[in-house]
N, C-alpha and C. Protein backbone atom coordinates (compact mmCIF):
# COMPACT_ATOMS: atom_id res chain seq x y z
N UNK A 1 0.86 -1.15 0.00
CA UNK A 1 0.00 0.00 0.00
C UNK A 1 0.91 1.22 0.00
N UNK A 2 0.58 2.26 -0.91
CA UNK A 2 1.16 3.27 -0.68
C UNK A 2 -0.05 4.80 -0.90
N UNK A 3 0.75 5.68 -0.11
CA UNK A 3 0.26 7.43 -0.14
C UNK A 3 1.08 7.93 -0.34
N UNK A 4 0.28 8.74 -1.46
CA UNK A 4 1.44 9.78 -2.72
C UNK A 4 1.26 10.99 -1.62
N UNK A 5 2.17 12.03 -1.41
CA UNK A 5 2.41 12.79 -0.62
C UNK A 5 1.70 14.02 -1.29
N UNK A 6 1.86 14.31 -2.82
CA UNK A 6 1.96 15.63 -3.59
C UNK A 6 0.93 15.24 -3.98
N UNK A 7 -0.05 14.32 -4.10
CA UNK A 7 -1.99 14.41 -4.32
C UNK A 7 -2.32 13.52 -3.53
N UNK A 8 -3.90 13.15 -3.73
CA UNK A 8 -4.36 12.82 -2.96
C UNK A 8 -4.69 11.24 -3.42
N UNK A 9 -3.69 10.14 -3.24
CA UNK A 9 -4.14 8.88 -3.76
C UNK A 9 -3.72 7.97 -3.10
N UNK A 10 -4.31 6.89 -3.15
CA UNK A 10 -3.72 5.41 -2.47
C UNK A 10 -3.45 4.56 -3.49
N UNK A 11 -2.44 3.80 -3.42
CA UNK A 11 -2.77 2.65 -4.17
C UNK A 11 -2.22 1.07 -3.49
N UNK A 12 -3.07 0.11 -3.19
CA UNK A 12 -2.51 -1.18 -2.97
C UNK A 12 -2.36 -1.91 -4.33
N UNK A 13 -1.32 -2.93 -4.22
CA UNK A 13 -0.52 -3.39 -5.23
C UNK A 13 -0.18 -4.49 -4.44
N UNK A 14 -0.46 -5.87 -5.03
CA UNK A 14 -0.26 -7.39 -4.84
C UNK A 14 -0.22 -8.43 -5.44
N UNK A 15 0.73 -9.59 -5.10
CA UNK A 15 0.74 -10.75 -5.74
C UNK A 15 0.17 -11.91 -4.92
N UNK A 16 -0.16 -12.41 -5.59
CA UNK A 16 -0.60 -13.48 -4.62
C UNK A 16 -0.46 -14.98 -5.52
N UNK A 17 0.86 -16.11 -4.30
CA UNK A 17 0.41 -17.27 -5.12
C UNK A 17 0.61 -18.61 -4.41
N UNK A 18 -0.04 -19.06 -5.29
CA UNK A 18 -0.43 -20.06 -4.87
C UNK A 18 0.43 -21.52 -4.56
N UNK A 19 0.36 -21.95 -3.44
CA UNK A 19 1.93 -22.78 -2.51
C UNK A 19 1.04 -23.83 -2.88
N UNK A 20 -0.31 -24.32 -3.19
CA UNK A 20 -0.68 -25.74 -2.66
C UNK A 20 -0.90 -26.85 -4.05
N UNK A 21 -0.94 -27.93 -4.09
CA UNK A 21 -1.03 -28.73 -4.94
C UNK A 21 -2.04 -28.43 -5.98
N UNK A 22 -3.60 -27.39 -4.96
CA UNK A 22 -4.59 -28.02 -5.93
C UNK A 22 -4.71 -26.85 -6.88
N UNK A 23 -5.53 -26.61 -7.72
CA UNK A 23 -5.80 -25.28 -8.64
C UNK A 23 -6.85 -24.47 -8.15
N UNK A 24 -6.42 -23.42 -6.91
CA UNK A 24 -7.30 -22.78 -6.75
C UNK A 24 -7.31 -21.39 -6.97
N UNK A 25 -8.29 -21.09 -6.36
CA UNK A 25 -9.18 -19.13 -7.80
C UNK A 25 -9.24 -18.94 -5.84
N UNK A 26 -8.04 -17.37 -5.97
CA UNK A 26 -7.86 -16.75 -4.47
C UNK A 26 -9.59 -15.62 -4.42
N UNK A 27 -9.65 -15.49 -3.52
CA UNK A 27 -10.66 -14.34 -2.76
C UNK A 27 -10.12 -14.00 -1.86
N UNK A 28 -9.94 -12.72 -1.96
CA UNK A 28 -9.75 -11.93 -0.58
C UNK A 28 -10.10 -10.32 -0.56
N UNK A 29 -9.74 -9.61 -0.42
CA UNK A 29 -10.15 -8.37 -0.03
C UNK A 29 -9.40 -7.58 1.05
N UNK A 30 -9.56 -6.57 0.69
CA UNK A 30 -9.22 -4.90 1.57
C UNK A 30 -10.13 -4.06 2.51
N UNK A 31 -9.90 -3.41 3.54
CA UNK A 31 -10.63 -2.81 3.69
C UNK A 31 -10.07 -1.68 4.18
N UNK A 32 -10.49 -0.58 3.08
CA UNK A 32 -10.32 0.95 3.47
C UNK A 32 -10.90 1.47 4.38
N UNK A 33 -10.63 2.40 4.74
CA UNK A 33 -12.22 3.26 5.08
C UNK A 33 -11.21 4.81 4.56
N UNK A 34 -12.64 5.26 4.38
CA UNK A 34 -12.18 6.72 3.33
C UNK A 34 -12.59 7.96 4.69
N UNK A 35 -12.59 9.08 5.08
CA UNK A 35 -13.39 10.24 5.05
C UNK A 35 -14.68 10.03 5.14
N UNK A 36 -15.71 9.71 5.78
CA UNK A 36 -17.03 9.95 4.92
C UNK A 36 -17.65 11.32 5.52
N UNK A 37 -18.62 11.63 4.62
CA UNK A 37 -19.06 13.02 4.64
C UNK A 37 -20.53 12.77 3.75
N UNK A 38 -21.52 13.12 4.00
CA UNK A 38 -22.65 13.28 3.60
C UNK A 38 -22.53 14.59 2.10
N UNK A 39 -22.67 13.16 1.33
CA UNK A 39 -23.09 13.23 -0.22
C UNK A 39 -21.95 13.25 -1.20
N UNK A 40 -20.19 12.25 -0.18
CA UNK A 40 -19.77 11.39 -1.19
C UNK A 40 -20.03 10.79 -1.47
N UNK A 41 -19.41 10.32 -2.99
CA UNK A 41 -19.97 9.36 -3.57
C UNK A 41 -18.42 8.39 -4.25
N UNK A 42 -18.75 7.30 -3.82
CA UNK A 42 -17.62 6.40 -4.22
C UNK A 42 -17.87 5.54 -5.75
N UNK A 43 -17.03 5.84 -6.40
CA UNK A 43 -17.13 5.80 -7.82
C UNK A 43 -16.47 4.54 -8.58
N UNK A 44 -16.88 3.55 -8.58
CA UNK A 44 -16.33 2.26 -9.71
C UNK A 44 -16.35 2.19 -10.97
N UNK A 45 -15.46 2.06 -11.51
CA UNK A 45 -15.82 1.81 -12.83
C UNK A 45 -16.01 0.28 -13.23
N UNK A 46 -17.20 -0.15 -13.53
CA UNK A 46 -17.78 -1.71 -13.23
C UNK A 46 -18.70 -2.09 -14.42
N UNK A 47 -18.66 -3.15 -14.80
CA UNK A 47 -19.87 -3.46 -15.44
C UNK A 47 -20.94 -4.02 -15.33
N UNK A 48 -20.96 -4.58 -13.90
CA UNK A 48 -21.98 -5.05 -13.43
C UNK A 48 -21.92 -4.58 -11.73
N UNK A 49 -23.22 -4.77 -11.10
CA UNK A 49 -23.32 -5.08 -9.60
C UNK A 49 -24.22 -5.22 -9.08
N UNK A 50 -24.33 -5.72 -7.79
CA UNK A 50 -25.30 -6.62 -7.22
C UNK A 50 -25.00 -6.32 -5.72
N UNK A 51 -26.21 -6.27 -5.23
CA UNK A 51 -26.11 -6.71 -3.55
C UNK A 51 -25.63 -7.58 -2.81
N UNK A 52 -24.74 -7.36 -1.81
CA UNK A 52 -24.10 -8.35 -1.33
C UNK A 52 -24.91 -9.15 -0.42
N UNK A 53 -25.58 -10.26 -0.33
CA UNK A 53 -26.40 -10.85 -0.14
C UNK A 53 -27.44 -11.33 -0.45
N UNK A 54 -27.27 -10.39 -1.17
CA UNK A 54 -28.68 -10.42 -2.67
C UNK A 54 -30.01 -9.16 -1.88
N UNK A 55 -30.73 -9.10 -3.28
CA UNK A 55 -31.65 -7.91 -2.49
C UNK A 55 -31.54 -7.34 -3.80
N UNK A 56 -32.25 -6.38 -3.01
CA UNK A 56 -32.47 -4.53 -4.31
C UNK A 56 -31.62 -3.65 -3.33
N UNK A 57 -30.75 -3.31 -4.99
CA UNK A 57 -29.68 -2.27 -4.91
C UNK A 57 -30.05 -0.85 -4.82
N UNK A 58 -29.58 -0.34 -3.74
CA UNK A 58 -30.08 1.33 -3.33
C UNK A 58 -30.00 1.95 -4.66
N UNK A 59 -31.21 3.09 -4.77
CA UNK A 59 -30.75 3.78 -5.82
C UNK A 59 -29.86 4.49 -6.32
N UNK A 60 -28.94 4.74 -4.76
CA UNK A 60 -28.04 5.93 -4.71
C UNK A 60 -27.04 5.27 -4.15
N UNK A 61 -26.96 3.79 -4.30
CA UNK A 61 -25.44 3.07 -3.83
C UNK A 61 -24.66 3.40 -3.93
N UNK A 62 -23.77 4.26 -4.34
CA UNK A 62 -22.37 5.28 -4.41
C UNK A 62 -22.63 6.42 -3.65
N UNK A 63 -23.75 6.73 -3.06
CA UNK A 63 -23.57 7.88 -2.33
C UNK A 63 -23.49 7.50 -0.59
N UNK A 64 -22.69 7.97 0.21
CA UNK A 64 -22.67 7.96 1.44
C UNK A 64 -23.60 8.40 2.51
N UNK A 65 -24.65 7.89 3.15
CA UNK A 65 -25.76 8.04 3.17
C UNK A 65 -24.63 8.07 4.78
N UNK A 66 -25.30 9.47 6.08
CA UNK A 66 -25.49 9.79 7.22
C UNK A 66 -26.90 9.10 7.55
N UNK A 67 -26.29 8.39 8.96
CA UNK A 67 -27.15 7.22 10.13
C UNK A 67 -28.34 8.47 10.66
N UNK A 68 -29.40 7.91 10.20
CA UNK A 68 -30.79 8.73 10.17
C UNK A 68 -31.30 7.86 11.66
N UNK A 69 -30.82 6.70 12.15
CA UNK A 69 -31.16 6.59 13.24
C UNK A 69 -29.69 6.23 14.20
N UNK A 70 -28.74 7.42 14.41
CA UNK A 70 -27.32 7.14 14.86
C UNK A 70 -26.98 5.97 15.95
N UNK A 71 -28.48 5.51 16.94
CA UNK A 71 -27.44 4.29 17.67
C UNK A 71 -27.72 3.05 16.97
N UNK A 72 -28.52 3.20 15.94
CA UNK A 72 -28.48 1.62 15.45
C UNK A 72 -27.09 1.98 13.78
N UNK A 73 -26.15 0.87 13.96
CA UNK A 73 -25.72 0.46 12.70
C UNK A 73 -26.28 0.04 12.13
N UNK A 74 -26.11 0.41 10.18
CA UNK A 74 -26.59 -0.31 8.86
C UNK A 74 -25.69 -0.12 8.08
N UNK A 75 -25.75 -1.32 7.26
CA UNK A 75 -24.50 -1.81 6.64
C UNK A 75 -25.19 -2.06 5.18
N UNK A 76 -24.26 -1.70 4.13
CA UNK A 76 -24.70 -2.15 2.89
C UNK A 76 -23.39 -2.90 1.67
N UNK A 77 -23.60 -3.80 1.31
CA UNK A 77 -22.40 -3.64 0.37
C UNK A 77 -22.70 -3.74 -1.00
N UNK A 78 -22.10 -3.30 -1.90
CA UNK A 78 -22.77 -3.58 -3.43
C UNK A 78 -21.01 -4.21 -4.18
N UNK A 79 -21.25 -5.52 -4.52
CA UNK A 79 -20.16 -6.30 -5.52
C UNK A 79 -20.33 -5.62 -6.96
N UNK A 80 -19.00 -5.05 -7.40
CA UNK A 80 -18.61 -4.71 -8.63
C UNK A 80 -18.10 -5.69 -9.60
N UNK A 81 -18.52 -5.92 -10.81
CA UNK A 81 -17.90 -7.03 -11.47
C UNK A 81 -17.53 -6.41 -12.52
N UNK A 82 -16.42 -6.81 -13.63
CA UNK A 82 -16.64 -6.31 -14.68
C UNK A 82 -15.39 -5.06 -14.63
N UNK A 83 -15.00 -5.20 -14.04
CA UNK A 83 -13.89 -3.90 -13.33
C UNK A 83 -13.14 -3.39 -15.02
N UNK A 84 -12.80 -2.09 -14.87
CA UNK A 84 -12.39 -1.57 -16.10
C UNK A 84 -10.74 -1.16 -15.56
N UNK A 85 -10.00 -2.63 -16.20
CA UNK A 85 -8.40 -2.38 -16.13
C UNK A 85 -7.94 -1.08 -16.98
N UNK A 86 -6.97 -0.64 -16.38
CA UNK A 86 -6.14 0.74 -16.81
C UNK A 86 -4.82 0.15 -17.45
N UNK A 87 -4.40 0.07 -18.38
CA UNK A 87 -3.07 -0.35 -18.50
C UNK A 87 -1.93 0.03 -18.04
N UNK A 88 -2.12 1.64 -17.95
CA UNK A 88 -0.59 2.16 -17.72
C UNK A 88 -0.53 2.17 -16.27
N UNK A 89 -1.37 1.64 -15.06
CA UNK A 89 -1.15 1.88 -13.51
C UNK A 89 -0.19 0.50 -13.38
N UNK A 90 0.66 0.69 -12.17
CA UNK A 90 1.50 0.34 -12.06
C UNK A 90 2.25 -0.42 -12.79
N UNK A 91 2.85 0.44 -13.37
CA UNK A 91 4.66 0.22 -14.24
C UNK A 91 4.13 -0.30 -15.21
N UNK A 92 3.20 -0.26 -16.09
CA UNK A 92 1.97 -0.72 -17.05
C UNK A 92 1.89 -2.51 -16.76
N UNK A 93 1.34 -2.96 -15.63
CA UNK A 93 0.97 -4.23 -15.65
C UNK A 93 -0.59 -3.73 -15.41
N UNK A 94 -1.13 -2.82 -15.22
CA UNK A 94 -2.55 -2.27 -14.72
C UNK A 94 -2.95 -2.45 -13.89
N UNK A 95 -3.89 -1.82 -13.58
CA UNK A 95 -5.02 -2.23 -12.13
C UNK A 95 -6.27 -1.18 -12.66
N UNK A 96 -7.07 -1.01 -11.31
CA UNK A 96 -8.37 -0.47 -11.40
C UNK A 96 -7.85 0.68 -10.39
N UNK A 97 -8.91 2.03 -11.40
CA UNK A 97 -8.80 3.27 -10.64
C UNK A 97 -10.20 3.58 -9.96
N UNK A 98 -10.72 3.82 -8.73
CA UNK A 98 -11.54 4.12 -8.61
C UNK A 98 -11.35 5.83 -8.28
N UNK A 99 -12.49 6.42 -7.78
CA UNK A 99 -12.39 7.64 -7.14
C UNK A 99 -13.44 8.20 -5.67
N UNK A 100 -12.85 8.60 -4.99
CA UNK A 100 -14.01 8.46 -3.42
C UNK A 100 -14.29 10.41 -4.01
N UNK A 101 -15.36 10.80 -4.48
CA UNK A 101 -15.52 12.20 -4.84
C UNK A 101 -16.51 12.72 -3.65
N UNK A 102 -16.12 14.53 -2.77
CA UNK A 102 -16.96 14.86 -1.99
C UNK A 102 -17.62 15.86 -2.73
N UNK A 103 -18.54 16.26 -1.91
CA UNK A 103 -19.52 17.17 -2.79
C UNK A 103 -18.81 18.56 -2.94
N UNK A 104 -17.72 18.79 -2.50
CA UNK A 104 -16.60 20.23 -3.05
C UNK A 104 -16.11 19.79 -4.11
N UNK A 105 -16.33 18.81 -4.71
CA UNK A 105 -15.19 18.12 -5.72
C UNK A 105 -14.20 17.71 -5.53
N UNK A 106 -13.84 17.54 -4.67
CA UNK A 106 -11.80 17.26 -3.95
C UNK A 106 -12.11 15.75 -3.98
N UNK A 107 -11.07 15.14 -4.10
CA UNK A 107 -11.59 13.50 -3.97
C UNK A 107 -9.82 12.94 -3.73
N UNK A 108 -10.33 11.08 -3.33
CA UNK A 108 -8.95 10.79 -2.69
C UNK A 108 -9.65 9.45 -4.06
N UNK A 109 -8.07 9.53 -5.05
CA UNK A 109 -8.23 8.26 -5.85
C UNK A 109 -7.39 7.07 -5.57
N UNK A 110 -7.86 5.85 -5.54
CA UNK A 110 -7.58 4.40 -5.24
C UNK A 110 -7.28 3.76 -6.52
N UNK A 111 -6.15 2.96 -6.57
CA UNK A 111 -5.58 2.01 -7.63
C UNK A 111 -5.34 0.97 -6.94
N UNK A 112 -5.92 -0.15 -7.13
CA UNK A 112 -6.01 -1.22 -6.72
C UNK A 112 -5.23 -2.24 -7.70
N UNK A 113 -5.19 -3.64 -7.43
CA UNK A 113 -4.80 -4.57 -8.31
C UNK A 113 -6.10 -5.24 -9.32
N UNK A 114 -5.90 -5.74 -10.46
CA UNK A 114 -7.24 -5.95 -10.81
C UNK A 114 -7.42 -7.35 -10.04
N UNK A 115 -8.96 -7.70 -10.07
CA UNK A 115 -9.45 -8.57 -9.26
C UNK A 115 -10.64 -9.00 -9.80
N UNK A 116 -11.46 -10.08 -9.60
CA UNK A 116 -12.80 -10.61 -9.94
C UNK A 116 -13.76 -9.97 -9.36
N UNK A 117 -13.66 -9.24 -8.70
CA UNK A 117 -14.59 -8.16 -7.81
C UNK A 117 -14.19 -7.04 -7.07
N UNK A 118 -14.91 -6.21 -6.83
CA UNK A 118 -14.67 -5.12 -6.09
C UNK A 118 -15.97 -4.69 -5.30
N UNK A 119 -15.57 -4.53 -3.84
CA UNK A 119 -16.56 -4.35 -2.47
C UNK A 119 -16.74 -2.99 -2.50
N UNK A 120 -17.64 -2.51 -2.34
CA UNK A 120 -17.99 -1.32 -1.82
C UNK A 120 -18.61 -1.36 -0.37
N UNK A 121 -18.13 -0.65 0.72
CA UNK A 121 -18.83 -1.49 2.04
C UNK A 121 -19.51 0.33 2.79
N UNK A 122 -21.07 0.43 2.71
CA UNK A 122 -21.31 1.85 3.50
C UNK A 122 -21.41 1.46 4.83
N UNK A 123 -21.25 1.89 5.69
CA UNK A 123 -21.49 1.76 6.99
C UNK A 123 -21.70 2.88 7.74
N UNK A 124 -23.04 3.25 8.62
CA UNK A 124 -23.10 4.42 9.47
C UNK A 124 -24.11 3.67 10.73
N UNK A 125 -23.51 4.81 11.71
CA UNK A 125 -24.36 4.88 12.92
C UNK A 125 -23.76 3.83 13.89
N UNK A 126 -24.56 3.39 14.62
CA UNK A 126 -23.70 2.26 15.78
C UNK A 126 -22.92 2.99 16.47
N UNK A 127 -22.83 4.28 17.44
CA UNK A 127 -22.23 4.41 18.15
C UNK A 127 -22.13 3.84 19.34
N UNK A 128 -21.21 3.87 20.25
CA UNK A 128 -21.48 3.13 21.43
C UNK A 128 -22.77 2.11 21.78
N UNK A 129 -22.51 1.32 20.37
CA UNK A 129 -23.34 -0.03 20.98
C UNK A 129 -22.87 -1.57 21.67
N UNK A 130 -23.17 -2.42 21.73
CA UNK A 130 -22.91 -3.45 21.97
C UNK A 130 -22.50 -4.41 21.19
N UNK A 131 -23.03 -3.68 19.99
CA UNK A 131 -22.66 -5.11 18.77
C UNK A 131 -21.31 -5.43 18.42
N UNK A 132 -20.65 -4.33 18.93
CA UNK A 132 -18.94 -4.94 18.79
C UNK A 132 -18.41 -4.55 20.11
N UNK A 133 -17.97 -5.32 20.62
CA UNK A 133 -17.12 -4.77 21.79
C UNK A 133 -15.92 -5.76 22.30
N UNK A 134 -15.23 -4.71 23.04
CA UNK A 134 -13.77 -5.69 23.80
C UNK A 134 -14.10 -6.27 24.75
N UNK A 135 -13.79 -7.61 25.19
CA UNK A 135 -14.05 -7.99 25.96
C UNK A 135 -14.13 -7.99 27.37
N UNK A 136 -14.37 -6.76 27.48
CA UNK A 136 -14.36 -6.73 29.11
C UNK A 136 -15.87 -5.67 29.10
N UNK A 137 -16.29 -5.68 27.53
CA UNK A 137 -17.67 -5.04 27.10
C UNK A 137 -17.40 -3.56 26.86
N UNK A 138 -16.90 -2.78 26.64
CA UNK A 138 -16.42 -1.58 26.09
C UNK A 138 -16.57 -1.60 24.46
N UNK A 139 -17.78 -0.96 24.18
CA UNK A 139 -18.09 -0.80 22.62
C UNK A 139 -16.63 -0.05 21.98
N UNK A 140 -16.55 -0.98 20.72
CA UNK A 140 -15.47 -0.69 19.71
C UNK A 140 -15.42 0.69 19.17
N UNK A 141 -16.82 0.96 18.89
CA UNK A 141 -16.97 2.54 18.59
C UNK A 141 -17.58 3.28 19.61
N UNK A 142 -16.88 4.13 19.92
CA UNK A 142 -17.05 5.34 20.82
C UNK A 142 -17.37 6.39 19.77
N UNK A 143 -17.13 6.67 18.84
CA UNK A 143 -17.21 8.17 17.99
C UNK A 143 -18.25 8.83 17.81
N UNK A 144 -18.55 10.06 18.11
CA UNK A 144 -19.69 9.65 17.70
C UNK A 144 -20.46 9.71 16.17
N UNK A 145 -19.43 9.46 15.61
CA UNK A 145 -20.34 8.57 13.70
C UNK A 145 -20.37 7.33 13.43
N UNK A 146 -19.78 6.93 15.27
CA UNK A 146 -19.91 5.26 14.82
C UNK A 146 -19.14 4.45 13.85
N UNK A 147 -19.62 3.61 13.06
CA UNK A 147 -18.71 2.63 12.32
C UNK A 147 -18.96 3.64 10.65
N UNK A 148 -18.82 4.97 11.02
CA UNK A 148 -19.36 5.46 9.65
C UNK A 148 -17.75 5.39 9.01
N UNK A 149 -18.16 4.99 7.68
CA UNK A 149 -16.92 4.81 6.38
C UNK A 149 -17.63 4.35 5.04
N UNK A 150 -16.61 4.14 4.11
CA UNK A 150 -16.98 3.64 2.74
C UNK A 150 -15.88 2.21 3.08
């Protein structure tokens, strides 16, 4: 993973392989969390997607929706398929560019490795609840935006 100092970007970059006898297809995943701010919008370039769990997809699934009821958490994820490789990102072997855009226009862009999917994960509200905590019962989130991120 790296942060460019002189703009505003991330990029993770990985290999991954495979030690075992049989022929297997890896899954795994990242998890960012960006800034969130009411009425970014996190931007894929995808050709398909779907609810993670299945369901109907928000209409406004790229936009960062603020916890309308702040002590309960809600969670959404929408799977990107179809990802649109860049050739020339890293050292031209490619990857995928996304962009996290706020409503000033300023945005923080992500280059990832390409992959069979890409997560989008919203999360708000859940402050000081119970649903995650250390074990001695001390909720994980104290903040008060809660588990809010992209």
């Amino acid at each position: 993973m790296s942060l460019t100092l002189d703009r505003p970007a991330i990029s993770v970059r990985d290999t991954i392989k495979n030690i075992s006898t049989e022929d297997l297809q890896p899954d795994w995943g990242y998890h960012l969390t960006l800034r969130p701010e009411k009425g970014a919008a996190y931007l894929i370039p995808s050709q398909s997607i779907e609810a993670r769990g299945g369901g109907a997809i928000p209409p406004d699934h790229e936009i960062w929706p603020p916890a309308e009821n702040a002590p309960k958490r809600v969670e959404f994820g929408i799977i990107h398929k179809g990802l649109k490789v860049i050739p020339d990102i890293f050292d031209g072997e490619g990857g995928v560019r996304s962009l996290l855009r706020y409503p000033d226009g300023s945005g923080i862009a992500v280059a990832t490795t390409p992959a069979p999917y890409f997560q989008t994960w919203f999360s708000v509200g859940g402050a000081n609840t119970q649903e995650f905590t250390y074990a001695d019962g001390t909720p994980r989130s104290k903040k008060e935006l809660g588990w809010a991120g992209h």
